[in-house]
C-alpha atoms as a PDB file:
ATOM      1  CA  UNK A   1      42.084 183.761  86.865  1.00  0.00           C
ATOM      2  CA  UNK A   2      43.062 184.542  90.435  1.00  0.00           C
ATOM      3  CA  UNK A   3      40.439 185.224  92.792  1.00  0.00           C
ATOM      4  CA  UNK A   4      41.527 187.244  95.979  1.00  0.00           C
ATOM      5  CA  UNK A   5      39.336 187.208  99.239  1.00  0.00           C
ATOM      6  CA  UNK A   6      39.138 190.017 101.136  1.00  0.00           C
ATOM      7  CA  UNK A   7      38.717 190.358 104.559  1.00  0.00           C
ATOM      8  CA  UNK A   8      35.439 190.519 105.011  1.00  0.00           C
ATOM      9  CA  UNK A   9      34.977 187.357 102.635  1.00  0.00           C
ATOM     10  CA  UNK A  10      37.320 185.362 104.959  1.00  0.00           C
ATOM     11  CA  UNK A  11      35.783 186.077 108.024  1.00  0.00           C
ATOM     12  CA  UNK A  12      32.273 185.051 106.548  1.00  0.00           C
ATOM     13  CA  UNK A  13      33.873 181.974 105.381  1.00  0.00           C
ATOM     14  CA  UNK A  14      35.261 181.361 108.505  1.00  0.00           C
ATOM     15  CA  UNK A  15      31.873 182.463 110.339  1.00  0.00           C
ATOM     16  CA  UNK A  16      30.098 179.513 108.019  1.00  0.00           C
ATOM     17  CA  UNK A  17      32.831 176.962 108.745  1.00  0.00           C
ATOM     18  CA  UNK A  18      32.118 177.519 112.580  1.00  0.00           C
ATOM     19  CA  UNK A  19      28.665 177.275 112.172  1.00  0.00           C
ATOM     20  CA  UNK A  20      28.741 174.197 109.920  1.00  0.00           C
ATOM     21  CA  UNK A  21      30.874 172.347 112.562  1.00  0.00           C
ATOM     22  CA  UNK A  22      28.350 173.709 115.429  1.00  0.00           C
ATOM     23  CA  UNK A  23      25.456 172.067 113.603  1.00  0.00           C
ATOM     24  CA  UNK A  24      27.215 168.995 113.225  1.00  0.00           C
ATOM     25  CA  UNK A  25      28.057 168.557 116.452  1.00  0.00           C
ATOM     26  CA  UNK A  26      24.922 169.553 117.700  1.00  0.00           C
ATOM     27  CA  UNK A  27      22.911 167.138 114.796  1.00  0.00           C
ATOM     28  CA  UNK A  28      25.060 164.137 115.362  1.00  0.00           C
ATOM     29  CA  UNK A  29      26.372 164.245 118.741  1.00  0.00           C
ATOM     30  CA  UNK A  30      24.176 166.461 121.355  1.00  0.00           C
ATOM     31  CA  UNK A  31      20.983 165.535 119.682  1.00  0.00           C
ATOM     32  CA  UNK A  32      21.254 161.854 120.261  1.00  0.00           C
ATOM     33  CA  UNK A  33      22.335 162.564 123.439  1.00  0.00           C
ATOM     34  CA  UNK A  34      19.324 164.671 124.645  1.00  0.00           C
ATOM     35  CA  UNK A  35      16.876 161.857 122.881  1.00  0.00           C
ATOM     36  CA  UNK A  36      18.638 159.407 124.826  1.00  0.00           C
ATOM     37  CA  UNK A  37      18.526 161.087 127.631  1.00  0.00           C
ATOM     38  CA  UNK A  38      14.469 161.752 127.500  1.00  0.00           C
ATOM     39  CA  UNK A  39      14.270 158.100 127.106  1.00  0.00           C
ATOM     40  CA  UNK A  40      16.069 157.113 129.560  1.00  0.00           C
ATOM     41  CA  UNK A  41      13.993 159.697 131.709  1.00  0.00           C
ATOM     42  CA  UNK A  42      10.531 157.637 130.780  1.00  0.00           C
ATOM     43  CA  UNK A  43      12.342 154.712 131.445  1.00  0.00           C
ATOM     44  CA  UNK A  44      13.084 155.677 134.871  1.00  0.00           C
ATOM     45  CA  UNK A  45       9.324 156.928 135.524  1.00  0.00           C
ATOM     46  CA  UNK A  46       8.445 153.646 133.992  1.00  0.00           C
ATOM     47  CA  UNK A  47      10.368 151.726 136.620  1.00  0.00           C
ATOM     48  CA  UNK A  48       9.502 154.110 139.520  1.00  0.00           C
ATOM     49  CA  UNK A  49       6.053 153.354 139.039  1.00  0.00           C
ATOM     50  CA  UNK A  50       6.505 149.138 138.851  1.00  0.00           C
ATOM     51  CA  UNK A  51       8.823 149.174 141.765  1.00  0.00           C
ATOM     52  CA  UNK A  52       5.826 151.223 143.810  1.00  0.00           C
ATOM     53  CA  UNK A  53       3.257 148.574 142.944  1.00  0.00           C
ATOM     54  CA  UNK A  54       5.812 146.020 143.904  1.00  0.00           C
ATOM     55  CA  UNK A  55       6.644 148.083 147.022  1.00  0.00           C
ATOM     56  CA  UNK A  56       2.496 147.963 147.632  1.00  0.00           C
ATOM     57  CA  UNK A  57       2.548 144.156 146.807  1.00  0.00           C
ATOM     58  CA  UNK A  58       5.489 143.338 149.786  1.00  0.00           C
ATOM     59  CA  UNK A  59       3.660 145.874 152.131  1.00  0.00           C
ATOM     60  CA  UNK A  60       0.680 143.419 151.569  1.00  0.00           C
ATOM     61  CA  UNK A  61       2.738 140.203 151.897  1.00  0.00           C
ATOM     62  CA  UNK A  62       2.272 139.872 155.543  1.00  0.00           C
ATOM     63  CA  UNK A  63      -1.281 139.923 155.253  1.00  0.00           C
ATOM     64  CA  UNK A  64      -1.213 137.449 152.427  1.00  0.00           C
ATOM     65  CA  UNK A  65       0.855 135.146 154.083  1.00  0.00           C
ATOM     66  CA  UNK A  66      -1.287 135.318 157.380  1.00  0.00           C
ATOM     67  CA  UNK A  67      -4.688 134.931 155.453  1.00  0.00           C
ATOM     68  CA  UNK A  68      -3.008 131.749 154.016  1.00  0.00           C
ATOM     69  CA  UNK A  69      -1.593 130.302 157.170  1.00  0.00           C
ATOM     70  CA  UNK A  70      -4.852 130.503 158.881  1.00  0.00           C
ATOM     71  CA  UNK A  71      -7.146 129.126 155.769  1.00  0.00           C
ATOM     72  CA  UNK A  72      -4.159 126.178 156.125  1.00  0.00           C
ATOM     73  CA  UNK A  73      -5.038 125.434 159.783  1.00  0.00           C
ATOM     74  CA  UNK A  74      -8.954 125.613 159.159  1.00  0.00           C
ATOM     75  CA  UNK A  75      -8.471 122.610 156.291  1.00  0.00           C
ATOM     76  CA  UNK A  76      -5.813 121.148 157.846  1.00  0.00           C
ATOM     77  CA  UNK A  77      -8.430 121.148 161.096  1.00  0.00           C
ATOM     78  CA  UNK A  78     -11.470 120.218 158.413  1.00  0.00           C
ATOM     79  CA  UNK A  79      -9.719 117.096 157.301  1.00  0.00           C
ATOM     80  CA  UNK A  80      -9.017 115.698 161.166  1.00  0.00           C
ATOM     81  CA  UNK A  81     -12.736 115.502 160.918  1.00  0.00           C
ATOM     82  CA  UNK A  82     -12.822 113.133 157.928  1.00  0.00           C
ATOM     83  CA  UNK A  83     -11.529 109.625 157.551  1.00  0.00           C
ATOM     84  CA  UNK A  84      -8.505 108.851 155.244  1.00  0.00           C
ATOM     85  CA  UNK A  85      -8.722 108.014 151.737  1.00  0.00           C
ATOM     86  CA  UNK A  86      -8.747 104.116 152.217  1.00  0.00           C
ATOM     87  CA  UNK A  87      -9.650 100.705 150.176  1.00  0.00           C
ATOM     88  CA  UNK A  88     -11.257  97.929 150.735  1.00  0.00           C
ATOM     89  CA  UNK A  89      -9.150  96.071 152.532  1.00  0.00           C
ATOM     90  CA  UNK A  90      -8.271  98.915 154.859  1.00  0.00           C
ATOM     91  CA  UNK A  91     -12.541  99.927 155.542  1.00  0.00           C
ATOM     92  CA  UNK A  92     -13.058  96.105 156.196  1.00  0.00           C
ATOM     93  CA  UNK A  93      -9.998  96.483 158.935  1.00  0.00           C
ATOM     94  CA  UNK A  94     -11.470  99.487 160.495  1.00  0.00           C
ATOM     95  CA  UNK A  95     -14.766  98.459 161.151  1.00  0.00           C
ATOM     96  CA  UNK A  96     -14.015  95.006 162.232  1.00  0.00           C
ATOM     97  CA  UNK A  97     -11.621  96.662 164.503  1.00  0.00           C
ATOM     98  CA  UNK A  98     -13.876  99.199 166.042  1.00  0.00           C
ATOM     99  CA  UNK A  99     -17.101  96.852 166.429  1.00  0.00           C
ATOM    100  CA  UNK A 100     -14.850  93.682 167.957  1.00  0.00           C
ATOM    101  CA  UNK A 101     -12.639  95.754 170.506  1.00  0.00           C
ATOM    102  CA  UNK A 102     -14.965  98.868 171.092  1.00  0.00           C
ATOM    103  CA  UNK A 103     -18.026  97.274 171.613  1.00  0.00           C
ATOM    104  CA  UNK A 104     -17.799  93.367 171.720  1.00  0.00           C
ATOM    105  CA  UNK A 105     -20.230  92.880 168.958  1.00  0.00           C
ATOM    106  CA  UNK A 106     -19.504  90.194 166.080  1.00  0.00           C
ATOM    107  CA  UNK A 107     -19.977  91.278 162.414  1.00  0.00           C
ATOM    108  CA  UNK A 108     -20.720  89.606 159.592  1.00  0.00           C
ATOM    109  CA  UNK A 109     -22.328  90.001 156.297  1.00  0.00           C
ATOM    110  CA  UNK A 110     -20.155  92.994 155.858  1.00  0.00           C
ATOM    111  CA  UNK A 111     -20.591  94.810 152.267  1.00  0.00           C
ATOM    112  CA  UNK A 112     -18.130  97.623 151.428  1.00  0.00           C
ATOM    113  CA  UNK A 113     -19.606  99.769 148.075  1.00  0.00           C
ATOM    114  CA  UNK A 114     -17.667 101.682 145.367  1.00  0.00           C
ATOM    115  CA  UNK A 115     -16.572 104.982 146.621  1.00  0.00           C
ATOM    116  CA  UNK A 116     -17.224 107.676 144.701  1.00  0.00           C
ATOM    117  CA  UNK A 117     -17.088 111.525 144.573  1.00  0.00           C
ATOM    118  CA  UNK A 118     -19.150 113.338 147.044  1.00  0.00           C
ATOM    119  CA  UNK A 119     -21.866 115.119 146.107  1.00  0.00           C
ATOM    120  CA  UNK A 120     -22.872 117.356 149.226  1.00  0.00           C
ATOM    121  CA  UNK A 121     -25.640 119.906 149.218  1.00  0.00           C
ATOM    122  CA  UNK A 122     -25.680 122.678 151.913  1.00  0.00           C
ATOM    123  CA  UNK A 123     -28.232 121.733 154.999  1.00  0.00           C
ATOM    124  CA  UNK A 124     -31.823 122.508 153.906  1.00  0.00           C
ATOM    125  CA  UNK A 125     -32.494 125.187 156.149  1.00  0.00           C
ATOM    126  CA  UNK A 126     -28.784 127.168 155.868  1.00  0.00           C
ATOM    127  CA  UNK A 127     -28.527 130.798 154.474  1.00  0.00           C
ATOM    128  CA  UNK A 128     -26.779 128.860 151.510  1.00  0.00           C
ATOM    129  CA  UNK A 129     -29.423 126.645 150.798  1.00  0.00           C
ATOM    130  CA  UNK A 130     -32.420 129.655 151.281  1.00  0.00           C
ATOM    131  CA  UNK A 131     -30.341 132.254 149.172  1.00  0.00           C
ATOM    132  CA  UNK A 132     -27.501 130.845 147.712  1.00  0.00           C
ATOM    133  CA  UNK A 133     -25.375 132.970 149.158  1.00  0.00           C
ATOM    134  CA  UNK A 134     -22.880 131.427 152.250  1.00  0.00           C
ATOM    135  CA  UNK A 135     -21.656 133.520 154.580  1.00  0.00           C
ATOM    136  CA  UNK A 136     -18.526 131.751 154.685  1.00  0.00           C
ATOM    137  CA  UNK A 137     -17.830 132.682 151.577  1.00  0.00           C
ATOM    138  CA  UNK A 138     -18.028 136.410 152.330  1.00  0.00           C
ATOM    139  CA  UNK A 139     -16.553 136.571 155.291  1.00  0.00           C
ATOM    140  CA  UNK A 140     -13.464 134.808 153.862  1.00  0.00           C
ATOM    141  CA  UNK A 141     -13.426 137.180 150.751  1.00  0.00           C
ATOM    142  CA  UNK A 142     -14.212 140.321 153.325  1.00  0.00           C
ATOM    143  CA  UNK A 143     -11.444 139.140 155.552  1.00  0.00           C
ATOM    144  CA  UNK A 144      -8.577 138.277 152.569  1.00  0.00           C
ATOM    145  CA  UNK A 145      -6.250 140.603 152.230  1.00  0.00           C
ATOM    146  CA  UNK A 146      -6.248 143.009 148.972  1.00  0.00           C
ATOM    147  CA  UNK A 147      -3.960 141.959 145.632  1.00  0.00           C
ATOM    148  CA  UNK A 148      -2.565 144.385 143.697  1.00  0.00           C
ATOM    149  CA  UNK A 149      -2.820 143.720 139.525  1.00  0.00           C
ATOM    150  CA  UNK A 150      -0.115 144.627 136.991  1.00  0.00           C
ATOM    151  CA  UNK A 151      -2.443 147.584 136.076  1.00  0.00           C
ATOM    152  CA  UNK A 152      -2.571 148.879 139.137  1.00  0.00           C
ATOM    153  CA  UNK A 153      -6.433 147.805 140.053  1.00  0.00           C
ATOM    154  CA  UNK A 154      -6.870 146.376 143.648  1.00  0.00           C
ATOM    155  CA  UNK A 155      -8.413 142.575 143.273  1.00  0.00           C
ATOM    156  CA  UNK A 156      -9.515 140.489 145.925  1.00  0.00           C
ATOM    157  CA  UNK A 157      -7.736 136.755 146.370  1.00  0.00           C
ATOM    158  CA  UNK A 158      -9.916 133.854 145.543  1.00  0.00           C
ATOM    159  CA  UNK A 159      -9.249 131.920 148.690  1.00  0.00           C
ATOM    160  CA  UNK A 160     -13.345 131.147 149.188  1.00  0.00           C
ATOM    161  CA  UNK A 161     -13.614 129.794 145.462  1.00  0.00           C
ATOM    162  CA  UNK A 162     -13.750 126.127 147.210  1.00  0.00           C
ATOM    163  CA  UNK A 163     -16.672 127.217 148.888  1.00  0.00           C
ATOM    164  CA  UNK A 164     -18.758 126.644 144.958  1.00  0.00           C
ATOM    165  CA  UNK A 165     -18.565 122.532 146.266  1.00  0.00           C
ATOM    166  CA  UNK A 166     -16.615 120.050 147.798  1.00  0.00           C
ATOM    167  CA  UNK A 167     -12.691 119.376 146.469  1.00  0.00           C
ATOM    168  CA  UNK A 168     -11.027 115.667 147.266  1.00  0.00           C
ATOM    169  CA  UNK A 169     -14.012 114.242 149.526  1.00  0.00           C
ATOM    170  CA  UNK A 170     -15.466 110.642 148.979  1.00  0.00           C
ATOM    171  CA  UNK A 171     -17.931 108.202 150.482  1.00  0.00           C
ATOM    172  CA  UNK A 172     -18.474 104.901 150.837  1.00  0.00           C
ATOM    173  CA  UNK A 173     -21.631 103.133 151.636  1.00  0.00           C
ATOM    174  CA  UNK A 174     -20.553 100.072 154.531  1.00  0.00           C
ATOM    175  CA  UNK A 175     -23.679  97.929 155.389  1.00  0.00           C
ATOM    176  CA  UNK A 176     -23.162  95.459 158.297  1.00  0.00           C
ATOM    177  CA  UNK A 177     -24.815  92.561 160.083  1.00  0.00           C
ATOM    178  CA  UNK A 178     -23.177  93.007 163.871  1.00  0.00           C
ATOM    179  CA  UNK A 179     -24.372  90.491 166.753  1.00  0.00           C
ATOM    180  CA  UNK A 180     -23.723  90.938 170.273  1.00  0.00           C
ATOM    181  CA  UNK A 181     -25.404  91.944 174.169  1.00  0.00           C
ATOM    182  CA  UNK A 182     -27.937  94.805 173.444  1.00  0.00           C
ATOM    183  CA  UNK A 183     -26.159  97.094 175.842  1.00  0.00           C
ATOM    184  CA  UNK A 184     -23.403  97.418 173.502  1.00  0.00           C
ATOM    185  CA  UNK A 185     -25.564  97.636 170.390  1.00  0.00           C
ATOM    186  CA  UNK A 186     -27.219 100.643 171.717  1.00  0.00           C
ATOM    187  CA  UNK A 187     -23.787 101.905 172.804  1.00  0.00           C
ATOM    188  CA  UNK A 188     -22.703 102.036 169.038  1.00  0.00           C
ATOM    189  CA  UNK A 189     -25.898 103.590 167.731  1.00  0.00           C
ATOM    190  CA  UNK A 190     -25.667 106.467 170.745  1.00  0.00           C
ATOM    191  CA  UNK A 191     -21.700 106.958 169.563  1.00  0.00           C
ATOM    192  CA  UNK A 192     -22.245 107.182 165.750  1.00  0.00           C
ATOM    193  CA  UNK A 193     -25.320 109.679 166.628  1.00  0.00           C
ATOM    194  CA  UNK A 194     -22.354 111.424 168.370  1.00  0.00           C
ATOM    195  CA  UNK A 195     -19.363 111.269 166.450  1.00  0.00           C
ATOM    196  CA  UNK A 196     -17.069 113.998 165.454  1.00  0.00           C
ATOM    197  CA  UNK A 197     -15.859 111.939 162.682  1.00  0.00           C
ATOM    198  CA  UNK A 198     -17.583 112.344 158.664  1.00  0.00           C
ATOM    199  CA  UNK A 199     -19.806 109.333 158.682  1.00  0.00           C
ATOM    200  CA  UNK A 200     -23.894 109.492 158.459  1.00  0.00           C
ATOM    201  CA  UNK A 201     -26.129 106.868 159.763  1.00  0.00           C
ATOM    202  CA  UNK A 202     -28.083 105.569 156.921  1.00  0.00           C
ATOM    203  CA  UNK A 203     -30.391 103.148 158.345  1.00  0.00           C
ATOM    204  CA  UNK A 204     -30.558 100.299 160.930  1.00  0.00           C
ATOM    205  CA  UNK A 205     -32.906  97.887 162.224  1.00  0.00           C
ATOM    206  CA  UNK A 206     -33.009  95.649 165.244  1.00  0.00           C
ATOM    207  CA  UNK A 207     -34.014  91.919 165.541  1.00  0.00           C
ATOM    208  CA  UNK A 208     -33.629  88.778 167.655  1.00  0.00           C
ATOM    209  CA  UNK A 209     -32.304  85.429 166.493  1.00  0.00           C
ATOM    210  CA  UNK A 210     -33.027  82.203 168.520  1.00  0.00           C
ATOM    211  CA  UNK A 211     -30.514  79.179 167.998  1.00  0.00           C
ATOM    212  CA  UNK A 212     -31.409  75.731 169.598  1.00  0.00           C
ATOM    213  CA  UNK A 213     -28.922  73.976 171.238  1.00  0.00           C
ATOM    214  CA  UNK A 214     -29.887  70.098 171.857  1.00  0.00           C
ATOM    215  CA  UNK A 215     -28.018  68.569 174.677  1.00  0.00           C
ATOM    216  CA  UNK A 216     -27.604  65.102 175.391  1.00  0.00           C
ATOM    217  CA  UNK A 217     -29.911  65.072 177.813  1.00  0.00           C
ATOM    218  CA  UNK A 218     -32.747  65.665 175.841  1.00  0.00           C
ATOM    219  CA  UNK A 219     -32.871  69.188 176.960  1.00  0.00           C
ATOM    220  CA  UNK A 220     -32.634  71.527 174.415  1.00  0.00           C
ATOM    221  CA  UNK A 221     -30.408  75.248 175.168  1.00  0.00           C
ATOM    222  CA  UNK A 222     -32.404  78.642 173.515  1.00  0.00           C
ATOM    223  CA  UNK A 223     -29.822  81.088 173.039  1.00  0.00           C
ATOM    224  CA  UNK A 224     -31.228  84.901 171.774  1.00  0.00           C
ATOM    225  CA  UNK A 225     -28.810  86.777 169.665  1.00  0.00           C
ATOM    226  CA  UNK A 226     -29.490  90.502 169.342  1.00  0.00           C
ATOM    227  CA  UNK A 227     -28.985  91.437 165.528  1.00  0.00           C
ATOM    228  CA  UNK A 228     -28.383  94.643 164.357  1.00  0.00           C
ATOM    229  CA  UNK A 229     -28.578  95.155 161.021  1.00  0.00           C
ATOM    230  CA  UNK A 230     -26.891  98.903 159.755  1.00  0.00           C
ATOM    231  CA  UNK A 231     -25.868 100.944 156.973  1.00  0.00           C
ATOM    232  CA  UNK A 232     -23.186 103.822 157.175  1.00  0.00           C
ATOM    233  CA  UNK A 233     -21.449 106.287 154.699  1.00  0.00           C
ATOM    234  CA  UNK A 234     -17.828 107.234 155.674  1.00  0.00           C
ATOM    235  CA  UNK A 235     -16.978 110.145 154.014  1.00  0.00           C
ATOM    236  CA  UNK A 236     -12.922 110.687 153.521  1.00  0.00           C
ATOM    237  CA  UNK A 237     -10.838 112.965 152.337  1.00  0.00           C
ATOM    238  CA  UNK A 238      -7.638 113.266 149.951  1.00  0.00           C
ATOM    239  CA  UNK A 239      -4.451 114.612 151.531  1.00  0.00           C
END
């Protein structure tokens, strides 16, 4: 059986075959093409917005950097004020040191204690102390410079977090027998009132000791010894 087409049946079928291809094309290769091109779109926005909060984060750099240069000077300027980290050895050096070529007084009797951790309080009658509150504290969190978070949120840096207590600080209790002229002992006791350096008079106490010296003449020599008998703390501090 022979089937003829007419005219109008081939352009229909010709019309169809157009269209099919147009789908096709469309379906399987514009489509993908727009989809990709939407996502690559949000991917763009996507990075526009990280690289502005990075652009925010550099702008803020400087002021990062100079909040964190100056909080270095005040420690590094804290810790000229505190002894070293020492042992033993090294404490008994010092203060033998100090008391024979400062002052001219002899020491003996000289006990060195354990150090340990410091454990220091804020004074009595300080804001700290009243209210708990230190206006160190808020100063350095008023003056530090804004961070910005991954979500976008502006957070404060927690440069004043030391502030809560003290970080790498020890004492050791030093308790001393020193002799020598009474000018001198008083000379000590005026300086350690007055030092710049971390170390807190204790306690002391003052005495005389007489030692008899017979001669061979039957005449015996009195010689007075001023005593002074103290007790320090050196506080020190880890590099």
């Amino acid at each position: 059986m022979k089937v003829e087409l007419t005219q109008r049946d081939k352009k229909l079928l010709t019309f169809l075959g157009v269209f099919v291809i147009v789908v096709c094309i469309g379906y399987w290769g514009i489509l993908p093409q727009i989809k990709g091109a939407q996502e690559y779109k949000d991917d763009i926005e996507e990075q526009r917005t990280l690289r502005d909060v990075y652009d925010q984060k550099i702008a803020l750099l400087v002021g990062v950097q100079a909040n964190n240069d100056e909080l270095e000077d005040l420690i590094s300027g804290a810790k000229e004020n505190y002894y070293p980290v020492m042992d033993s050895d090294a404490i008994d050096k010092l203060i033998t040191n100090t008391v024979i070529n400062n002052y001219k007084l002899m020491a003996y009797d000289l006990i060195i204690g354990e150090r340990n951790i410091a454990e220091l309080g804020p004074y009595i009658y300080s804001k700290k102390s009243l209210t708990g509150k230190s206006d160190a504290k808020q100063k350095a969190l008023s003056s530090a410079a804004p961070v910005i978070g991954e979500d976008g949120m502006t957070l404060f840096s927690d440069v004043a977090a030391a502030d809560a207590g003290t970080v790498g600080i020890y004492k050791v209790a030093v308790s001393m027998r020193l002799s020598g002229d009474k000018l001198n002992i008083s000379k000590l006791l005026d300086d350690l009132a007055l030092t710049k350096k971390k170390l807190r008079l204790v306690n002391y106490s003052t005495e005389t000791e007489e030692t008899i010296i017979p001669h061979n003449d039957g005449n015996d020599e009195i010689l007075v010894n001023n005593i002074l008998n103290l007790t320090v703390e050196l506080y020190m501090c880890a590099d």
